[in-house]
PDB file of N, CA and C in Angstrom:
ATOM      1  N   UNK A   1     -15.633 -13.696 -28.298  1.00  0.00           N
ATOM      2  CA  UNK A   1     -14.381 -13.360 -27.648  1.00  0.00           C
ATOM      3  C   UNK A   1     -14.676 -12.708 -26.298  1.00  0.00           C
ATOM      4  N   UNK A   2     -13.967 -13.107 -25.526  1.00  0.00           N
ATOM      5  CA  UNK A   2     -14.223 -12.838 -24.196  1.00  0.00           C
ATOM      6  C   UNK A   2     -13.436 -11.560 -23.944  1.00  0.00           C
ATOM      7  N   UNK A   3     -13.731 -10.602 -23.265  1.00  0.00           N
ATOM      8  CA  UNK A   3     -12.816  -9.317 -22.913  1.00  0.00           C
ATOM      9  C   UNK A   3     -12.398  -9.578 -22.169  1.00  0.00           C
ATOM     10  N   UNK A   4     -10.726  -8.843 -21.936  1.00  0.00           N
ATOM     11  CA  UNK A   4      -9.631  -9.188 -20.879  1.00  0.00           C
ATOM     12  C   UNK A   4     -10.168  -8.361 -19.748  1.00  0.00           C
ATOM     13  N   UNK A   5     -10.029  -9.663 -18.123  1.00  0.00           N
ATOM     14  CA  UNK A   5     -10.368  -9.289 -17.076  1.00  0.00           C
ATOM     15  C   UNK A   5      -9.119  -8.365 -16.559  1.00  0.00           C
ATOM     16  N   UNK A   6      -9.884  -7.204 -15.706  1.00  0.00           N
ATOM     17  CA  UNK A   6      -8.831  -6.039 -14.820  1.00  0.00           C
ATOM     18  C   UNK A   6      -8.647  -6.334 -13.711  1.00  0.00           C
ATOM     19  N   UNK A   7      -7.758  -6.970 -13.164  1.00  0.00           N
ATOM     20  CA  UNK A   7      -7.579  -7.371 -11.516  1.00  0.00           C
ATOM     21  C   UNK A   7      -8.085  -6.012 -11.096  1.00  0.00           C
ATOM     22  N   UNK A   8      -8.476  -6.233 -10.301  1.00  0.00           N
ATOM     23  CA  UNK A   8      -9.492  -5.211  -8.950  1.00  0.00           C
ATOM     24  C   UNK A   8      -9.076  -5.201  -7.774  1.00  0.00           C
ATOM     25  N   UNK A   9      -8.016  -4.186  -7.076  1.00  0.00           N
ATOM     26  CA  UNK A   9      -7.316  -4.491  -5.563  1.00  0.00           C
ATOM     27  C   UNK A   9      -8.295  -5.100  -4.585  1.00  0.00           C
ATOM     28  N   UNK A  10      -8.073  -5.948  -3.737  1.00  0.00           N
ATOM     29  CA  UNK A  10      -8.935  -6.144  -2.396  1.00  0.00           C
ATOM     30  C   UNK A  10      -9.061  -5.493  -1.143  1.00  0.00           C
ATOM     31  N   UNK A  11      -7.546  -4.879  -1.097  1.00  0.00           N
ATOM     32  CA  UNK A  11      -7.340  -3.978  -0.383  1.00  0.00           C
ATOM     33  C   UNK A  11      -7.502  -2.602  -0.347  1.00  0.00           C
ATOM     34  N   UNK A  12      -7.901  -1.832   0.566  1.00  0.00           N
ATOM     35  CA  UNK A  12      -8.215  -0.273  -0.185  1.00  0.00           C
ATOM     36  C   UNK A  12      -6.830  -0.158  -0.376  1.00  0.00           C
ATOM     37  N   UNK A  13      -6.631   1.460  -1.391  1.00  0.00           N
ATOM     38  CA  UNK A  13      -6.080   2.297  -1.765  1.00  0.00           C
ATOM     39  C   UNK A  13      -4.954   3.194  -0.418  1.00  0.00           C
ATOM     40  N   UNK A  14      -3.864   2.960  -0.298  1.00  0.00           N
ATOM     41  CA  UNK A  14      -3.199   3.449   0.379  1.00  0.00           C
ATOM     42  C   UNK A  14      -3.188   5.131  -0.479  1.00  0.00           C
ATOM     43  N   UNK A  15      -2.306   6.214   0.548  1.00  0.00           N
ATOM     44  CA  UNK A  15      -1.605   7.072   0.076  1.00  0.00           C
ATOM     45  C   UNK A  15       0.127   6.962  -0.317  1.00  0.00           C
ATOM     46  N   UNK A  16       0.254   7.616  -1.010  1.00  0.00           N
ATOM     47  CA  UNK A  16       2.179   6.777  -1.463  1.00  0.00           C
ATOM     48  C   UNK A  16       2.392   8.065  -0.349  1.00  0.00           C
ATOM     49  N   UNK A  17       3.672   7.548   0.241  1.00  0.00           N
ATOM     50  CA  UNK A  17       4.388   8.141   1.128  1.00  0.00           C
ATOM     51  C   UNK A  17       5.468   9.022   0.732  1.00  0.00           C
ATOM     52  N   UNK A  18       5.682   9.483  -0.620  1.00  0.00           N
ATOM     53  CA  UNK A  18       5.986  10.441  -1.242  1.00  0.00           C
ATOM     54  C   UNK A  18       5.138  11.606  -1.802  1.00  0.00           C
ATOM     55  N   UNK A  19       4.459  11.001  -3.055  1.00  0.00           N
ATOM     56  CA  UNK A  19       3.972  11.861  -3.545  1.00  0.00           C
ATOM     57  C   UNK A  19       2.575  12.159  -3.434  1.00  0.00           C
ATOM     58  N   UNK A  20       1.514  11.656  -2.508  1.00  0.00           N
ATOM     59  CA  UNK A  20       0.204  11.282  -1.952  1.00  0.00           C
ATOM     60  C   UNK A  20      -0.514  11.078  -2.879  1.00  0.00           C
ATOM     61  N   UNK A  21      -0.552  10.318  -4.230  1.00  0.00           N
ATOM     62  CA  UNK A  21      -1.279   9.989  -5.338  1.00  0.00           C
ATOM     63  C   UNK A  21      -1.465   7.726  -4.629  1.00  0.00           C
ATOM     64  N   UNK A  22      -2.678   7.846  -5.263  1.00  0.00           N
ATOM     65  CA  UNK A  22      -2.911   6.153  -4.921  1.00  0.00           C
ATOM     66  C   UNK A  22      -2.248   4.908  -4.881  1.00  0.00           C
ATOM     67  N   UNK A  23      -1.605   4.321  -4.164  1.00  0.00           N
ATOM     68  CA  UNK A  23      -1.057   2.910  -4.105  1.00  0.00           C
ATOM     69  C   UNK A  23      -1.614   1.712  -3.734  1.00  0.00           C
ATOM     70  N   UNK A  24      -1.385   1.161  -3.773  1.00  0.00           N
ATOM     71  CA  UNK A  24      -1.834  -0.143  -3.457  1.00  0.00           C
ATOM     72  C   UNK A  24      -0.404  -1.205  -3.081  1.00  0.00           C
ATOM     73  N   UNK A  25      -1.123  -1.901  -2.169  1.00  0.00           N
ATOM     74  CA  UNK A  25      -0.682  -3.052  -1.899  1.00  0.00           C
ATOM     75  C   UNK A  25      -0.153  -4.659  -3.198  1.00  0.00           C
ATOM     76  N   UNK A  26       0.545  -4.728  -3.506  1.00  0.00           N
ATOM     77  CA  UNK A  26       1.008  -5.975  -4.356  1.00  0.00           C
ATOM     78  C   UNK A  26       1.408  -6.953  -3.577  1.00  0.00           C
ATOM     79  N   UNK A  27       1.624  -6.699  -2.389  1.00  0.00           N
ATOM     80  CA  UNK A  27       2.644  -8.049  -1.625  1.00  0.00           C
ATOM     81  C   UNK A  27       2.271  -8.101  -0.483  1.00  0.00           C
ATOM     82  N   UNK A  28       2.243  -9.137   0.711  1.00  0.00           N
ATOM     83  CA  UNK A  28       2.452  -9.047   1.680  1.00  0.00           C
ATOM     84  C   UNK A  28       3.456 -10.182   1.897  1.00  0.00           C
ATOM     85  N   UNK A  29       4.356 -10.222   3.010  1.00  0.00           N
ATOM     86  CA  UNK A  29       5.226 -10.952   3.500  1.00  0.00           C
ATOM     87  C   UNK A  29       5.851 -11.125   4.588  1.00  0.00           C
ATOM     88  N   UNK A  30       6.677 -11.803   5.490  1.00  0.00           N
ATOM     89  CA  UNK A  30       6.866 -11.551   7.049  1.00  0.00           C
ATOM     90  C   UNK A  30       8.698 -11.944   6.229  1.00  0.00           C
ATOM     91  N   UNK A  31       9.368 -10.816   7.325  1.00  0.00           N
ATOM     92  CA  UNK A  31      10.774 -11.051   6.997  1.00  0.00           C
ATOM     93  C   UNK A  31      11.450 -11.181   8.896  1.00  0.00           C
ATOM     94  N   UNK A  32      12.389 -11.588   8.918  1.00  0.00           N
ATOM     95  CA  UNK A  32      12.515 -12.204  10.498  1.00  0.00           C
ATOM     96  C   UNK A  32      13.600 -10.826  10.947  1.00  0.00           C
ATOM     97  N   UNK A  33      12.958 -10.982  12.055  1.00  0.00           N
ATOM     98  CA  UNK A  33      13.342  -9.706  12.810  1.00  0.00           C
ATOM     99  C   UNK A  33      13.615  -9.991  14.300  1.00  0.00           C
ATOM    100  N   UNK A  34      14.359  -9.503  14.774  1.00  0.00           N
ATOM    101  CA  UNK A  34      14.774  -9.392  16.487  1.00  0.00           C
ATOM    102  C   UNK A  34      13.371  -8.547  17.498  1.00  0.00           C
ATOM    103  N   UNK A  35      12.551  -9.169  17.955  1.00  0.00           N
ATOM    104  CA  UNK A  35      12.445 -10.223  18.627  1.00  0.00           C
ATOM    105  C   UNK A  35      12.172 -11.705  18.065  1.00  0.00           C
ATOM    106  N   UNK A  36      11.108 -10.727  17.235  1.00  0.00           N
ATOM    107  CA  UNK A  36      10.343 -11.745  16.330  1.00  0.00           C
ATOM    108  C   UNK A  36      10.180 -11.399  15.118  1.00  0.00           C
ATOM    109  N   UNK A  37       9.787 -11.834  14.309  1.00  0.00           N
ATOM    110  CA  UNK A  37       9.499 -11.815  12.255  1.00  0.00           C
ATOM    111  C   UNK A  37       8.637 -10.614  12.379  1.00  0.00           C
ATOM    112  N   UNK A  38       8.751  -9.516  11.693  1.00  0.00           N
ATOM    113  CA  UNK A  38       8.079  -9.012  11.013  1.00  0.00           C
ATOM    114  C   UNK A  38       7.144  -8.944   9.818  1.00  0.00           C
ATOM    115  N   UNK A  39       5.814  -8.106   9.712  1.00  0.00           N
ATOM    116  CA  UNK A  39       5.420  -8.528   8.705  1.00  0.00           C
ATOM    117  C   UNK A  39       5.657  -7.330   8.141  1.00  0.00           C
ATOM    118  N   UNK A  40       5.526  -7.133   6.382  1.00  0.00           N
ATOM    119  CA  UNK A  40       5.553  -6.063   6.133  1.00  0.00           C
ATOM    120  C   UNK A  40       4.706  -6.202   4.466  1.00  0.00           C
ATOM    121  N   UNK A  41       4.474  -4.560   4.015  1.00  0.00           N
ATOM    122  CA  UNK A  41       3.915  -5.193   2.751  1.00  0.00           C
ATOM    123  C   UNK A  41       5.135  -4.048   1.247  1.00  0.00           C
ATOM    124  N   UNK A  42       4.296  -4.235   0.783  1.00  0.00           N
ATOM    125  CA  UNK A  42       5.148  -3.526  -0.607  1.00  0.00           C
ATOM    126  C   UNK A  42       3.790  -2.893  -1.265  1.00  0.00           C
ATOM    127  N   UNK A  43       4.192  -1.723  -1.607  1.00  0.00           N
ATOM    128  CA  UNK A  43       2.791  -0.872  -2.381  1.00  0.00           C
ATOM    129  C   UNK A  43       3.831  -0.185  -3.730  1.00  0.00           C
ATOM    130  N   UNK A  44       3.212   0.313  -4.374  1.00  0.00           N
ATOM    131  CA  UNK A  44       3.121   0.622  -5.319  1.00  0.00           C
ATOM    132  C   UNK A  44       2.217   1.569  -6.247  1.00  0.00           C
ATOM    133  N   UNK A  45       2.874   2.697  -6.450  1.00  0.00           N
ATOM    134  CA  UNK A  45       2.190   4.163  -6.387  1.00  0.00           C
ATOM    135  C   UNK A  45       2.079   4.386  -8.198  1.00  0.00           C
ATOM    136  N   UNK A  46       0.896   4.926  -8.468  1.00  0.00           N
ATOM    137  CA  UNK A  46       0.688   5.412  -9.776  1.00  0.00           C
ATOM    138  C   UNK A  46       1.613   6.710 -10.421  1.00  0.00           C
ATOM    139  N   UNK A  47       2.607   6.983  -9.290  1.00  0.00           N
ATOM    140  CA  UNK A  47       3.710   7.434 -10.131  1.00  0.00           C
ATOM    141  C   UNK A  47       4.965   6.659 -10.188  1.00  0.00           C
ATOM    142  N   UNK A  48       4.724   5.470 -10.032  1.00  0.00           N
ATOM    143  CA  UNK A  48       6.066   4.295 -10.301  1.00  0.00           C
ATOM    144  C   UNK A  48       6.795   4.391  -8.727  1.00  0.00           C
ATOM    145  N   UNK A  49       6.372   4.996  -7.606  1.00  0.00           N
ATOM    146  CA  UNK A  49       7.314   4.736  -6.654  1.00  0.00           C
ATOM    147  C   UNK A  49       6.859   3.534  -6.111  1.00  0.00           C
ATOM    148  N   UNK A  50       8.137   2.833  -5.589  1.00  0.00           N
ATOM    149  CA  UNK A  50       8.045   1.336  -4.719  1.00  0.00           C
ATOM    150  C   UNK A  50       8.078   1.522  -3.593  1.00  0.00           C
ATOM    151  N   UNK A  51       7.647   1.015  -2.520  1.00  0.00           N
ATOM    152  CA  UNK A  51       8.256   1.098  -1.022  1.00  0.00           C
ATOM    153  C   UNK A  51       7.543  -0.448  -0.622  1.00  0.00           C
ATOM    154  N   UNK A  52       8.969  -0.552   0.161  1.00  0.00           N
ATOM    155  CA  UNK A  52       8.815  -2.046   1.363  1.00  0.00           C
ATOM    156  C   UNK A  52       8.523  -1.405   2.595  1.00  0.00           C
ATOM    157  N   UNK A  53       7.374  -1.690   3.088  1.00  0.00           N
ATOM    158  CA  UNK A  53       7.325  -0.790   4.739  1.00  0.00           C
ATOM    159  C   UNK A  53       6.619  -2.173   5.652  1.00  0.00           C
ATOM    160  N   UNK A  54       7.276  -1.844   7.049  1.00  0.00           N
ATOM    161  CA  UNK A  54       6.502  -2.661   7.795  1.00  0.00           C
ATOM    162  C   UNK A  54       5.190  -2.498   8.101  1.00  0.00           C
ATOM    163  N   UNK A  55       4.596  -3.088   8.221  1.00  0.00           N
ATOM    164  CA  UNK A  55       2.881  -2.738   8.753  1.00  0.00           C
ATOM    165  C   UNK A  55       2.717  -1.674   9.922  1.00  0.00           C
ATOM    166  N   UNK A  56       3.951  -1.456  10.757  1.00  0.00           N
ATOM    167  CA  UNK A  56       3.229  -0.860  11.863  1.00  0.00           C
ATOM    168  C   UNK A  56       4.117   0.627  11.382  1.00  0.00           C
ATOM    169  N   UNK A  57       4.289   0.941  10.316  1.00  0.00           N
ATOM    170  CA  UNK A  57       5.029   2.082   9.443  1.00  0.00           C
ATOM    171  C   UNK A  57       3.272   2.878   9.256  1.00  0.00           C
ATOM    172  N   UNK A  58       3.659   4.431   9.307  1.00  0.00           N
ATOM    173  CA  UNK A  58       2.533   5.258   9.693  1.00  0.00           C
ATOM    174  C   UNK A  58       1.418   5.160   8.070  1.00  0.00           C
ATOM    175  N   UNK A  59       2.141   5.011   7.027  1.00  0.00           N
ATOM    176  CA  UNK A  59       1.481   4.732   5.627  1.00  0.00           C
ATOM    177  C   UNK A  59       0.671   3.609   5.722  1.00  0.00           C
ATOM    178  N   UNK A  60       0.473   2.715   6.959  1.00  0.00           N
ATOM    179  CA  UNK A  60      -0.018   2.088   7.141  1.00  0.00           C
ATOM    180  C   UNK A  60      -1.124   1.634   8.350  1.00  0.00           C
ATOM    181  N   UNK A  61      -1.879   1.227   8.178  1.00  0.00           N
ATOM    182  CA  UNK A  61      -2.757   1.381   9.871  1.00  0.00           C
ATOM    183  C   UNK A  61      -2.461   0.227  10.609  1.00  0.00           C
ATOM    184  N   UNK A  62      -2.925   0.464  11.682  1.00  0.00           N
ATOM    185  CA  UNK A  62      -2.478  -0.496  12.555  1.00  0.00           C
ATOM    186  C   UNK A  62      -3.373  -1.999  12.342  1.00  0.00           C
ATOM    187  N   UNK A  63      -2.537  -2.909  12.744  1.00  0.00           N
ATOM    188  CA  UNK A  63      -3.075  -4.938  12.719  1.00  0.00           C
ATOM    189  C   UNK A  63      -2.809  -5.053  11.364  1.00  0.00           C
ATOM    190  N   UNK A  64      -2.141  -4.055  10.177  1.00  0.00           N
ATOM    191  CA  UNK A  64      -1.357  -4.656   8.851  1.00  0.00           C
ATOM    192  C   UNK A  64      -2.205  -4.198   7.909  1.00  0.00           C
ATOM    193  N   UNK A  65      -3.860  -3.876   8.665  1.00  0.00           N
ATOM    194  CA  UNK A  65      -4.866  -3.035   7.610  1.00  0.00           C
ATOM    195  C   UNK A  65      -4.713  -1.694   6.967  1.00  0.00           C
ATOM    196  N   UNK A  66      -4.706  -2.110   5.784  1.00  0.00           N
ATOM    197  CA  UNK A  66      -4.532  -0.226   4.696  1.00  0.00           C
ATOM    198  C   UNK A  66      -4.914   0.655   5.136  1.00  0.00           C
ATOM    199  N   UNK A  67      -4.316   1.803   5.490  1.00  0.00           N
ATOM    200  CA  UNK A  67      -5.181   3.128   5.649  1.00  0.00           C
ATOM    201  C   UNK A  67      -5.480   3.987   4.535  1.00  0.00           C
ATOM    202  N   UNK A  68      -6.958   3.866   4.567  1.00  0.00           N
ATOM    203  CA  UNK A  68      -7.607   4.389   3.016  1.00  0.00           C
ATOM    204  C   UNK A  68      -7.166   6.056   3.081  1.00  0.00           C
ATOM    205  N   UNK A  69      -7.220   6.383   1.852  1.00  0.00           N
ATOM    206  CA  UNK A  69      -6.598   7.807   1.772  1.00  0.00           C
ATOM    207  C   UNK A  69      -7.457   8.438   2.079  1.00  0.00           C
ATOM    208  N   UNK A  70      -7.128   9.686   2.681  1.00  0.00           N
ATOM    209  CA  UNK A  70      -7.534  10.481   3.575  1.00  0.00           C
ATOM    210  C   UNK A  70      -8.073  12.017   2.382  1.00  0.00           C
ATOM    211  N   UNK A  71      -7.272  12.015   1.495  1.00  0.00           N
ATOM    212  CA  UNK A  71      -7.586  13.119   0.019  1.00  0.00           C
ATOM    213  C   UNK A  71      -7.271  12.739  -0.668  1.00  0.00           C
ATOM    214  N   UNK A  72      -7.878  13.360  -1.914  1.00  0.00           N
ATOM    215  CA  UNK A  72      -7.646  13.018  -3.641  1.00  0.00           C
ATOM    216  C   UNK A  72      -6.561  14.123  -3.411  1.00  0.00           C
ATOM    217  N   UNK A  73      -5.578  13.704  -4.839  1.00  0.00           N
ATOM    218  CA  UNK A  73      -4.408  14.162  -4.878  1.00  0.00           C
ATOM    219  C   UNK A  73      -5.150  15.936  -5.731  1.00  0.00           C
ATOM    220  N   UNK A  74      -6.305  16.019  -6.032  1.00  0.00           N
ATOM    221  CA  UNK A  74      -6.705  17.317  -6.425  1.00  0.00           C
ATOM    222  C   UNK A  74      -7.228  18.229  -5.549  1.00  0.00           C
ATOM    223  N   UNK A  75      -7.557  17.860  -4.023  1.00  0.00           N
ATOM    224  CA  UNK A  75      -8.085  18.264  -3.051  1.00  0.00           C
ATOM    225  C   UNK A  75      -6.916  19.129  -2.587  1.00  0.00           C
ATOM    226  N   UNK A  76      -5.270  18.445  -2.698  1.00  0.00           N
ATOM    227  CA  UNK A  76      -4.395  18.853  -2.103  1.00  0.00           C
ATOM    228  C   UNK A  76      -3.835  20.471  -2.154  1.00  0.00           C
ATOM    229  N   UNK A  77      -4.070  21.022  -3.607  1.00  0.00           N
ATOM    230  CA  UNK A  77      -4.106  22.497  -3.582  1.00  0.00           C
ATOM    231  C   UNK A  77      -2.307  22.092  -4.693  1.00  0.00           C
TER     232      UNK A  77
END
């Protein structure tokens, strides 16, 4: 019997923009916008929060790349 595989993010580990515990990326997508389409992604935080943010949104780094977290949520005090 084969053991069940654990998807493994590709992307680093964002910070959630609430509660600064680990998110990740699930989605990316472009939604159309004045001038032009936006891209944006969707993360998803180990305390169940969702957020749709555009890429150039500060939870995010700039050219759509993750910004890896900066502290562990135990560092925070």
């Amino acid at each position: 019997m084969t053991p069940p595989q654990i998807p493994i993010p590709t992307d680093p580990l964002l910070e959630c923009p609430t509660c600064g515990l680990p998110a990740e990326i699930i989605d990316r997508f472009t939604l159309g916008g004045a001038p032009a389409p936006v891209e944006h992604v969707k993360l998803f935080c180990v305390n169940r929060h969702w957020y749709t943010l555009p890429v150039d949104h500060p939870a995010v780094a700039d050219s759509g790349r993750p910004q890896p977290l900066v502290a562990n949520a135990r560092e925070r005090g």
